[in-house]
PDB file of N, CA and C in Angstrom:
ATOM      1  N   UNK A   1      25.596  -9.668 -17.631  1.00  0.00           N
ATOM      2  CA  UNK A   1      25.039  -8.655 -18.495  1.00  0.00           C
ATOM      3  C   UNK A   1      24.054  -7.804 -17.698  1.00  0.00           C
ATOM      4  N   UNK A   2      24.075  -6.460 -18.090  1.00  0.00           N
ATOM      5  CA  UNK A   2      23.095  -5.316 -16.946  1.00  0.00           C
ATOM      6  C   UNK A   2      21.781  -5.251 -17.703  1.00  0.00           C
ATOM      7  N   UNK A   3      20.858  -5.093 -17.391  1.00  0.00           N
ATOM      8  CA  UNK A   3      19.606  -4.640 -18.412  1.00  0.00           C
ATOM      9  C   UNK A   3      18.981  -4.117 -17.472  1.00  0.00           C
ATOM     10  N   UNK A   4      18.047  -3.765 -17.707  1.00  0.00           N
ATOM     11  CA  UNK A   4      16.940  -2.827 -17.685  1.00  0.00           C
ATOM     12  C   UNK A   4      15.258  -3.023 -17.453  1.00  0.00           C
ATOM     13  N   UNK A   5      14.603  -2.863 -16.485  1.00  0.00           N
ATOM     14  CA  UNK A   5      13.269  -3.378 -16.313  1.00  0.00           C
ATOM     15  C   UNK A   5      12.560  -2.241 -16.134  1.00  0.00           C
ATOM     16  N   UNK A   6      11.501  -1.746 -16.709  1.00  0.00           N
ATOM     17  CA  UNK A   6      10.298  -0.849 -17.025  1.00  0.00           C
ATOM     18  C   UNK A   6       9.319  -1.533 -16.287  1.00  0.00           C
ATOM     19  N   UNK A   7       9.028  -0.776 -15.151  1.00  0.00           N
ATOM     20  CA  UNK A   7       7.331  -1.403 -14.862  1.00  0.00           C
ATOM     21  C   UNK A   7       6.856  -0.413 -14.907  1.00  0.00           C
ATOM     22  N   UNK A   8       5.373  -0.389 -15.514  1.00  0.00           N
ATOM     23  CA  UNK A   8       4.167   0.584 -14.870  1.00  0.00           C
ATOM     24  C   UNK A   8       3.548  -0.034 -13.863  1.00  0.00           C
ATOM     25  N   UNK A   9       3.393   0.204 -13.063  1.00  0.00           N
ATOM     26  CA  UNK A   9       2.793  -0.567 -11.885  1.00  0.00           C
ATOM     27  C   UNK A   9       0.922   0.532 -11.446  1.00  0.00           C
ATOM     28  N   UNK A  10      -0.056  -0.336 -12.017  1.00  0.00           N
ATOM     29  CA  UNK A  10      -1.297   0.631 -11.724  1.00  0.00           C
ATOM     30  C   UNK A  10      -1.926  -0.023 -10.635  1.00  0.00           C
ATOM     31  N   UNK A  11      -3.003   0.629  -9.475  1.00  0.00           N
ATOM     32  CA  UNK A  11      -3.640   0.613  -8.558  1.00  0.00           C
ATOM     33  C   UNK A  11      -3.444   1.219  -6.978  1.00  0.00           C
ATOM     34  N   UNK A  12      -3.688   1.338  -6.497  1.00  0.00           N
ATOM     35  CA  UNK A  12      -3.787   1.966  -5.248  1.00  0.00           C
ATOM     36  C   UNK A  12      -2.244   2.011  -5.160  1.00  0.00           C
ATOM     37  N   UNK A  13      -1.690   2.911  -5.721  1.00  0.00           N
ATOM     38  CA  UNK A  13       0.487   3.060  -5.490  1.00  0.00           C
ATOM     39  C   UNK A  13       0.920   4.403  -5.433  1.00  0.00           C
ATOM     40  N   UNK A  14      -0.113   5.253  -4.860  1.00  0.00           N
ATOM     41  CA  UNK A  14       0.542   6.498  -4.788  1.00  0.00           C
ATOM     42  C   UNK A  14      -0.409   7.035  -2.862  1.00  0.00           C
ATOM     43  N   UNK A  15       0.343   7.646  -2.914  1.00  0.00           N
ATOM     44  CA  UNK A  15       0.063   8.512  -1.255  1.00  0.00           C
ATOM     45  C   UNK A  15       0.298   6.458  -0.156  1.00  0.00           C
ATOM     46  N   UNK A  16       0.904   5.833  -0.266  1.00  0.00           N
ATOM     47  CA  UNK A  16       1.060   4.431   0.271  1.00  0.00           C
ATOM     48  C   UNK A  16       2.127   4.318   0.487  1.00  0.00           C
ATOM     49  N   UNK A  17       2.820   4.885   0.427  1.00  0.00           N
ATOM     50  CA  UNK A  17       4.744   5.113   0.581  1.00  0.00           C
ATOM     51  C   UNK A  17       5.669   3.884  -0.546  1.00  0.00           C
ATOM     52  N   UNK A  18       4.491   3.812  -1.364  1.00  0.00           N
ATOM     53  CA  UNK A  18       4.900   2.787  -2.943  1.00  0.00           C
ATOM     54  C   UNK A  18       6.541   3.036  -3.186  1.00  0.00           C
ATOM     55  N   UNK A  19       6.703   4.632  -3.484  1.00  0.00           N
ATOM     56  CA  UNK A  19       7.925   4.704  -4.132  1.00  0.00           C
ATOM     57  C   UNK A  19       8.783   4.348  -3.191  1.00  0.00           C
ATOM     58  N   UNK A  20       9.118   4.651  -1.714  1.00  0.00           N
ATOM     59  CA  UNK A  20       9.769   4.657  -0.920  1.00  0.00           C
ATOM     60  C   UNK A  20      10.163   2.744  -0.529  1.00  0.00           C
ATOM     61  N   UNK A  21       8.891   2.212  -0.409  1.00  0.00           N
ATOM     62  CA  UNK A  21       9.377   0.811  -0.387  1.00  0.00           C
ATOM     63  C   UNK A  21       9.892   0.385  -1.621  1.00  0.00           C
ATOM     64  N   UNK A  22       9.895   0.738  -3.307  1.00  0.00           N
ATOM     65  CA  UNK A  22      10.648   0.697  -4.094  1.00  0.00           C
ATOM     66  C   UNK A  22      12.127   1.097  -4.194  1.00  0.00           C
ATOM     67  N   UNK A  23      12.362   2.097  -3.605  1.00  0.00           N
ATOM     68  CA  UNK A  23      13.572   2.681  -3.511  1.00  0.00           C
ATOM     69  C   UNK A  23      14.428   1.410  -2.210  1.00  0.00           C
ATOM     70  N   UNK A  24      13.786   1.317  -1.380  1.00  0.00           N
ATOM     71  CA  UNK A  24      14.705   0.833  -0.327  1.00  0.00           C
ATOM     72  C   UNK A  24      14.743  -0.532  -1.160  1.00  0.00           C
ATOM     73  N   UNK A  25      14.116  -1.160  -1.276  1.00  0.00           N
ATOM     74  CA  UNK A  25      14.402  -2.490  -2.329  1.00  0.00           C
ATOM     75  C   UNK A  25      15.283  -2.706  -3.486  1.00  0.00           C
ATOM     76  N   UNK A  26      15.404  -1.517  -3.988  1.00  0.00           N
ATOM     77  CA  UNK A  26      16.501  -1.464  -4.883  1.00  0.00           C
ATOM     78  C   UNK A  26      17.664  -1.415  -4.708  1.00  0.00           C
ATOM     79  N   UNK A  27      17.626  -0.047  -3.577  1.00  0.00           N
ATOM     80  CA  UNK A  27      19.257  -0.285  -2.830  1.00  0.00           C
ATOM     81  C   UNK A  27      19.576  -1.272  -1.998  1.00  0.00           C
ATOM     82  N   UNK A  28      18.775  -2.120  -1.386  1.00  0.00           N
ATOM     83  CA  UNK A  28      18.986  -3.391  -1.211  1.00  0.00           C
ATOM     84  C   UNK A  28      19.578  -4.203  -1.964  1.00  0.00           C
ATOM     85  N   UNK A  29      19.428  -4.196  -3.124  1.00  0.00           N
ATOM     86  CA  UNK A  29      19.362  -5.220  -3.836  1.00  0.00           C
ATOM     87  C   UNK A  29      20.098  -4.566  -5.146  1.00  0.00           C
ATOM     88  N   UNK A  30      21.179  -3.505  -4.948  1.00  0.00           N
ATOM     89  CA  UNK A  30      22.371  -3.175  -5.313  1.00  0.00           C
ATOM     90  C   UNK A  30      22.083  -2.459  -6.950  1.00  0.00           C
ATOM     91  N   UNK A  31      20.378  -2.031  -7.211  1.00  0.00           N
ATOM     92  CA  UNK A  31      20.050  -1.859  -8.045  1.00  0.00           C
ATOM     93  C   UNK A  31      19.906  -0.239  -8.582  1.00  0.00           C
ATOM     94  N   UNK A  32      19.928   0.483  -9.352  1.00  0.00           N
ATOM     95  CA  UNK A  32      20.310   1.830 -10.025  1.00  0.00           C
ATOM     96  C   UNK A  32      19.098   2.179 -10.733  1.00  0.00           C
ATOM     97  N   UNK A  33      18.759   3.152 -10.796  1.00  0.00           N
ATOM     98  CA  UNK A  33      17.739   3.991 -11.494  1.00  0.00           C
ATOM     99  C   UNK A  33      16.588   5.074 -11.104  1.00  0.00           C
ATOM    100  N   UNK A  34      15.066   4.576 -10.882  1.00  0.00           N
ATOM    101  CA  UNK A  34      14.271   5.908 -10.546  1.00  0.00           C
ATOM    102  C   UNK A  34      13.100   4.806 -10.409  1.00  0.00           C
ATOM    103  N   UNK A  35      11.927   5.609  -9.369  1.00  0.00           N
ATOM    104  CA  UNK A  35      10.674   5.201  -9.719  1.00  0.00           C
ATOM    105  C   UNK A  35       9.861   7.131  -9.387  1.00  0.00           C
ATOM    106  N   UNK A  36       8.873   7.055 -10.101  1.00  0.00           N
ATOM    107  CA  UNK A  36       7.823   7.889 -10.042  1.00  0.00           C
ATOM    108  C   UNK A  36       6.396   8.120 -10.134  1.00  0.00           C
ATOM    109  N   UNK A  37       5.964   8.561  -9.173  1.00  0.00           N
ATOM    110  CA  UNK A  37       4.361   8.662  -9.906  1.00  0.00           C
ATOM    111  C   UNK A  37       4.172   9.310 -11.061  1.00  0.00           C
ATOM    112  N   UNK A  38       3.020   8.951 -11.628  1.00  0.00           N
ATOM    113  CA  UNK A  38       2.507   9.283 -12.484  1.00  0.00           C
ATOM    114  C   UNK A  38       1.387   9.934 -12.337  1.00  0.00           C
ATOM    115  N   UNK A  39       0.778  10.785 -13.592  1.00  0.00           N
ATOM    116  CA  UNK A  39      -0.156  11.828 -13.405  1.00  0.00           C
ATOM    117  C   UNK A  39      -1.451  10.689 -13.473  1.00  0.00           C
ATOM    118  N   UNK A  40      -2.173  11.247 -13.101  1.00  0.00           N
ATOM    119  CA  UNK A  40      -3.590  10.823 -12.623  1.00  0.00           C
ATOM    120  C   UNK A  40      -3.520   9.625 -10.982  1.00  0.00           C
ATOM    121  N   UNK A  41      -2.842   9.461 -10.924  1.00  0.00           N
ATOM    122  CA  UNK A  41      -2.831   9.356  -9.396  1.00  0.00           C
ATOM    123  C   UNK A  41      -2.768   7.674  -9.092  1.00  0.00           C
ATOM    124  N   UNK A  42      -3.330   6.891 -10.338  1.00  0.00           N
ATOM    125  CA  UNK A  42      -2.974   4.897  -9.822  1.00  0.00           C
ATOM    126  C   UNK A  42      -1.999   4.822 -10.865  1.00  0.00           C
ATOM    127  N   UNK A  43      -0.788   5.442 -10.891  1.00  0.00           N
ATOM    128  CA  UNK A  43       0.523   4.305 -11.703  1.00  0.00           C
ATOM    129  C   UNK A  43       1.781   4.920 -11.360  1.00  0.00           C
ATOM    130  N   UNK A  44       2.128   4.554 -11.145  1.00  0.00           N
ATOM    131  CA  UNK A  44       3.875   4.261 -10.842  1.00  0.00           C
ATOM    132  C   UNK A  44       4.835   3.439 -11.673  1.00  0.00           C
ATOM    133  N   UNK A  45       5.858   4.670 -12.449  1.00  0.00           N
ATOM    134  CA  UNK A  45       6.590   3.854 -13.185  1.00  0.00           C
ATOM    135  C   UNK A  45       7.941   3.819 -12.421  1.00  0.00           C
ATOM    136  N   UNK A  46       8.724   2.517 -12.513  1.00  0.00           N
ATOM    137  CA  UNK A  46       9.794   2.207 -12.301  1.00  0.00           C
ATOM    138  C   UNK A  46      10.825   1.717 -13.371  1.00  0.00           C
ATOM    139  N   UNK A  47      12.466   2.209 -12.833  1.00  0.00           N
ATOM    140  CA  UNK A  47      13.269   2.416 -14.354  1.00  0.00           C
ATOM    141  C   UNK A  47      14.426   1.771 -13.453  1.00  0.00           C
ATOM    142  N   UNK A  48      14.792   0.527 -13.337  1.00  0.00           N
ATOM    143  CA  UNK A  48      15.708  -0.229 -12.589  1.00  0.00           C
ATOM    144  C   UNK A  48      17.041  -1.133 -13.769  1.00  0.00           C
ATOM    145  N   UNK A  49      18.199  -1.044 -13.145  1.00  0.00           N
ATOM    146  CA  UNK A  49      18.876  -1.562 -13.928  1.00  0.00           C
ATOM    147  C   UNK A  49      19.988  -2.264 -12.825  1.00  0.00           C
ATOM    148  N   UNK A  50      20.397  -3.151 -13.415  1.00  0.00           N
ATOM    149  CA  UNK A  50      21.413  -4.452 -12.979  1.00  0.00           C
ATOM    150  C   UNK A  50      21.452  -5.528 -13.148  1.00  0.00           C
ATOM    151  N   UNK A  51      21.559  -6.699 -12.637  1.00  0.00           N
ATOM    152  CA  UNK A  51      21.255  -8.252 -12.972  1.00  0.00           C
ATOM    153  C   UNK A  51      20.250  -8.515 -13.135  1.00  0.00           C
ATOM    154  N   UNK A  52      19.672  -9.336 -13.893  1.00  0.00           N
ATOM    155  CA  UNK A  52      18.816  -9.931 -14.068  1.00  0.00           C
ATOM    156  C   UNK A  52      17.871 -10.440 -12.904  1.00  0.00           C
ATOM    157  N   UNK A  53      18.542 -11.324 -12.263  1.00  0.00           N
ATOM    158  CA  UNK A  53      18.338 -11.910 -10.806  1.00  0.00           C
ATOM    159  C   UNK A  53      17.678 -11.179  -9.663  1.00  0.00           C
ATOM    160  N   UNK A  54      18.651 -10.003  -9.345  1.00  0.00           N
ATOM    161  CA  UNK A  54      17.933  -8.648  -8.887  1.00  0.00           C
ATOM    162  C   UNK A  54      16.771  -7.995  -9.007  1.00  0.00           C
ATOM    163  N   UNK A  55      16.798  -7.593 -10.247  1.00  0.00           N
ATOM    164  CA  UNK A  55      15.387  -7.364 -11.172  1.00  0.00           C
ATOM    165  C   UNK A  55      14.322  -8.327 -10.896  1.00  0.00           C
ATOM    166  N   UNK A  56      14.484  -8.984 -10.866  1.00  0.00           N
ATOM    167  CA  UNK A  56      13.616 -10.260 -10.931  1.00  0.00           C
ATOM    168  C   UNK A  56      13.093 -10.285  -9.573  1.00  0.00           C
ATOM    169  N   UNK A  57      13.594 -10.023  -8.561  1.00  0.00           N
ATOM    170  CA  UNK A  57      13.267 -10.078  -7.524  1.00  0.00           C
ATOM    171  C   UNK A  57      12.649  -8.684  -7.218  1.00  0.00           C
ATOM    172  N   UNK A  58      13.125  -7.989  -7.539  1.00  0.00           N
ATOM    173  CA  UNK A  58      12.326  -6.271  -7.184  1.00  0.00           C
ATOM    174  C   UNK A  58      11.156  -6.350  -7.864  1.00  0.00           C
ATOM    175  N   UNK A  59      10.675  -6.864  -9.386  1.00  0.00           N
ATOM    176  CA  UNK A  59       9.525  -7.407 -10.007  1.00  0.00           C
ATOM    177  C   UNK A  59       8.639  -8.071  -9.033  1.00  0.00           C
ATOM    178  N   UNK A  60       8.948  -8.909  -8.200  1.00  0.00           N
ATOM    179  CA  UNK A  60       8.156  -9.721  -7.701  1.00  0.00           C
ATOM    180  C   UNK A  60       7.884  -8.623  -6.521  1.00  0.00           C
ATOM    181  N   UNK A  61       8.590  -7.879  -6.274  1.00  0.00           N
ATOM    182  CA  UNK A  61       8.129  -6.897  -5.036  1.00  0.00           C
ATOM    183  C   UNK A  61       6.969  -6.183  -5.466  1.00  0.00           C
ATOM    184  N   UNK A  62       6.812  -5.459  -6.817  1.00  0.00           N
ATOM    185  CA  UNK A  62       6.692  -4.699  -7.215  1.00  0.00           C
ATOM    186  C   UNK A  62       5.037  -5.004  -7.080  1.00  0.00           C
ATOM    187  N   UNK A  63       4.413  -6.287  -7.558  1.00  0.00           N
ATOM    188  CA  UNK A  63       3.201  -6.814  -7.855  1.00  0.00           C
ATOM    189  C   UNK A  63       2.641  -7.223  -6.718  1.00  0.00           C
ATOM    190  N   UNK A  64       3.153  -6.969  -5.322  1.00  0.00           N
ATOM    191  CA  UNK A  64       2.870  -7.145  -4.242  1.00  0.00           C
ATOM    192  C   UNK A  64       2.499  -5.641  -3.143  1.00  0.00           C
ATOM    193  N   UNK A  65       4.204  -4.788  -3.305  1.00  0.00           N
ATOM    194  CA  UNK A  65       3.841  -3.372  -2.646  1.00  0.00           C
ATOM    195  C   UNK A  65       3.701  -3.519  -0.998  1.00  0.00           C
ATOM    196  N   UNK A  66       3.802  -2.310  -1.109  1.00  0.00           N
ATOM    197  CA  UNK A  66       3.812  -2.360   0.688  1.00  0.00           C
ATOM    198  C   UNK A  66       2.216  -2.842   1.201  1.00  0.00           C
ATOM    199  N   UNK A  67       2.234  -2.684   2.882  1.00  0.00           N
ATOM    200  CA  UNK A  67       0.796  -3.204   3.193  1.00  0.00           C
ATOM    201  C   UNK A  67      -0.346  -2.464   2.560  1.00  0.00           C
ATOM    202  N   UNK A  68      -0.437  -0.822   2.270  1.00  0.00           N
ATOM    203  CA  UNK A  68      -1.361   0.012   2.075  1.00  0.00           C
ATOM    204  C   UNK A  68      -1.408  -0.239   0.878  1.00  0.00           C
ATOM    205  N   UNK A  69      -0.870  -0.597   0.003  1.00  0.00           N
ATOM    206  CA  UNK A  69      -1.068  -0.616  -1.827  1.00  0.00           C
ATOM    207  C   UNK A  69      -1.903  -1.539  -1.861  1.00  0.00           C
ATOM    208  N   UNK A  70      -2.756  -1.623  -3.426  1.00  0.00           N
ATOM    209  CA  UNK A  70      -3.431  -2.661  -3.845  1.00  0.00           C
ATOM    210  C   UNK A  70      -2.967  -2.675  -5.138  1.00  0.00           C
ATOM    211  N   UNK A  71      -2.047  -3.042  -5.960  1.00  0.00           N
ATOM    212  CA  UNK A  71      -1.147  -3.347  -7.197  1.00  0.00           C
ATOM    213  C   UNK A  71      -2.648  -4.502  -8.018  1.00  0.00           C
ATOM    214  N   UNK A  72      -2.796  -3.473  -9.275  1.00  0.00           N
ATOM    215  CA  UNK A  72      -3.947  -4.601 -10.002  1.00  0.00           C
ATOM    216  C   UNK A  72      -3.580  -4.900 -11.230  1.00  0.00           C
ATOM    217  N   UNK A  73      -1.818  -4.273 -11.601  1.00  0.00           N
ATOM    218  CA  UNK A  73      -1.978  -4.710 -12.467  1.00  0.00           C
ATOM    219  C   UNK A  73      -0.166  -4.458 -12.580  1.00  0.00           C
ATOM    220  N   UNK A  74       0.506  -5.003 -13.631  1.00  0.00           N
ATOM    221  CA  UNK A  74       2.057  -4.665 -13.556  1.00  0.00           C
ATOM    222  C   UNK A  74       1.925  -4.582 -15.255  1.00  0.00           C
ATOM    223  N   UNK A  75       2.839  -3.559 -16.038  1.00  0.00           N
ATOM    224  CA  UNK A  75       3.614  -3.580 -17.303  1.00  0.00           C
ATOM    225  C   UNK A  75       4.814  -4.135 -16.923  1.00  0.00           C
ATOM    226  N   UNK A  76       5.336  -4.782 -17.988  1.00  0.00           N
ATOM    227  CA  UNK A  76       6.921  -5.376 -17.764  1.00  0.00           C
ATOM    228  C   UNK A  76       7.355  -4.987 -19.220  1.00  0.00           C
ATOM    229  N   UNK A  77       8.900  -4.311 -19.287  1.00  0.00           N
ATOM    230  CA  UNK A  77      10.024  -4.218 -20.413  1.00  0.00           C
ATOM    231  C   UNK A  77      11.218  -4.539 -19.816  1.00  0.00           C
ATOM    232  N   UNK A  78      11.983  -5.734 -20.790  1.00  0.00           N
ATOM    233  CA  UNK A  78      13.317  -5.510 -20.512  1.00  0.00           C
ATOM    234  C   UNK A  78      13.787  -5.022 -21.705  1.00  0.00           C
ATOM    235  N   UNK A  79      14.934  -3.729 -21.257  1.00  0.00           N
ATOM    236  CA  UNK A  79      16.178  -3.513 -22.537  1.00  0.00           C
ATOM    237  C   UNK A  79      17.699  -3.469 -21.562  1.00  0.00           C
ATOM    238  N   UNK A  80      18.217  -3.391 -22.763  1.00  0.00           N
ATOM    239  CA  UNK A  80      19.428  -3.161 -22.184  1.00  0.00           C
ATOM    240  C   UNK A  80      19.549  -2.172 -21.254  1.00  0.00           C
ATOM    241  N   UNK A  81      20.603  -2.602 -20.656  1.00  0.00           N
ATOM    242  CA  UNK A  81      20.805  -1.023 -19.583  1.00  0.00           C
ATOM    243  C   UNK A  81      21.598   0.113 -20.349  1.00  0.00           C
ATOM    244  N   UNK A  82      20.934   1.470 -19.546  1.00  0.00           N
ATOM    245  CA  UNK A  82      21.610   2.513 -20.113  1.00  0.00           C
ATOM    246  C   UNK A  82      22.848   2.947 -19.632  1.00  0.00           C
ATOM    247  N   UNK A  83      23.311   2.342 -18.115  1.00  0.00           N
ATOM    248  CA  UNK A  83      24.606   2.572 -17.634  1.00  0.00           C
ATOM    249  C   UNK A  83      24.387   4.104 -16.780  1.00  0.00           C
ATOM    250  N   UNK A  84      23.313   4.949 -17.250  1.00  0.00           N
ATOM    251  CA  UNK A  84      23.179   6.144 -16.760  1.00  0.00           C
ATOM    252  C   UNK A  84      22.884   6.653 -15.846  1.00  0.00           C
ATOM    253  N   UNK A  85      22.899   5.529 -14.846  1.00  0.00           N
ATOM    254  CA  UNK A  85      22.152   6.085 -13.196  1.00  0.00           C
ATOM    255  C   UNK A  85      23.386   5.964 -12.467  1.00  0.00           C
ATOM    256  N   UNK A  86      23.821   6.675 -11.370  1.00  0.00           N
ATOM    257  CA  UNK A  86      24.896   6.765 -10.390  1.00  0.00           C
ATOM    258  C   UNK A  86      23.698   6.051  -9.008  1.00  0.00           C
ATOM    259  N   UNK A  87      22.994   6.296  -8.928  1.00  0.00           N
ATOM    260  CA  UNK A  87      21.835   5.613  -8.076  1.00  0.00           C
ATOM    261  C   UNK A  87      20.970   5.176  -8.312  1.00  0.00           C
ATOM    262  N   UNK A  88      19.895   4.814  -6.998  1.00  0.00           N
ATOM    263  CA  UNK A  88      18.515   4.784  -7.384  1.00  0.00           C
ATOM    264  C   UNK A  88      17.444   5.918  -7.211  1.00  0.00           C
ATOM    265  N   UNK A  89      16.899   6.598  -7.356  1.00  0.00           N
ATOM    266  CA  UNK A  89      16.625   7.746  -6.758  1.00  0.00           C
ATOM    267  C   UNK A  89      14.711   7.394  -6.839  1.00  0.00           C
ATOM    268  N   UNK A  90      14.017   8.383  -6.227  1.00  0.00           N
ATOM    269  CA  UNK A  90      12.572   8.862  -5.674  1.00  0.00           C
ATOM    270  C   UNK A  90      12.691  10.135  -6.741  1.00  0.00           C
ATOM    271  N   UNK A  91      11.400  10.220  -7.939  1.00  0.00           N
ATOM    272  CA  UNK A  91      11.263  11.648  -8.484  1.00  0.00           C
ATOM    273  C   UNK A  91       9.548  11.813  -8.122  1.00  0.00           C
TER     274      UNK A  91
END
């Protein structure tokens, strides 16, 4: 079954190359969707869909971040997947 994981991810995750180590982790890990900053400058949302297993593992990336991030805090949603991504993409 495909679903769907929502993080907001807040703290030091923007100008840190956050999205970029998100993105390569996903296509690693055979996963579809988007991450983006957000306005005011500490949150980054991510919109990932595929296995469970996968997910699960990009989650655990997520609350960690590259060396320059300081991640203080994670939102988590699962829904179903929307099927609607042909990739993962950087917005």
């Amino acid at each position: 079954m495909s679903l769907a994981l929502r993080a907001l991810v807040r703290g030091r995750v923007q100008g840190v190359f956050f999205r970029a180590f998100v993105s390569n982790h996903a296509h690693a890990l055979g996963l579809k969707g988007y991450v983006r900053n957000l306005e005011g400058g500490a949150s980054v949302e991510v919109w990932a869909e595929g296995e469970r297993a996968q997910l699960e593992q990009l989650l655990g990336l997520l609350k960690v971040g590259p060396p320059h991030a300081r991640v203080e805090g994670v939102e988590v949603g699962w829904v179903e997947a929307t099927k609607g991504f042909r990739h993962f993409e950087i917005y």
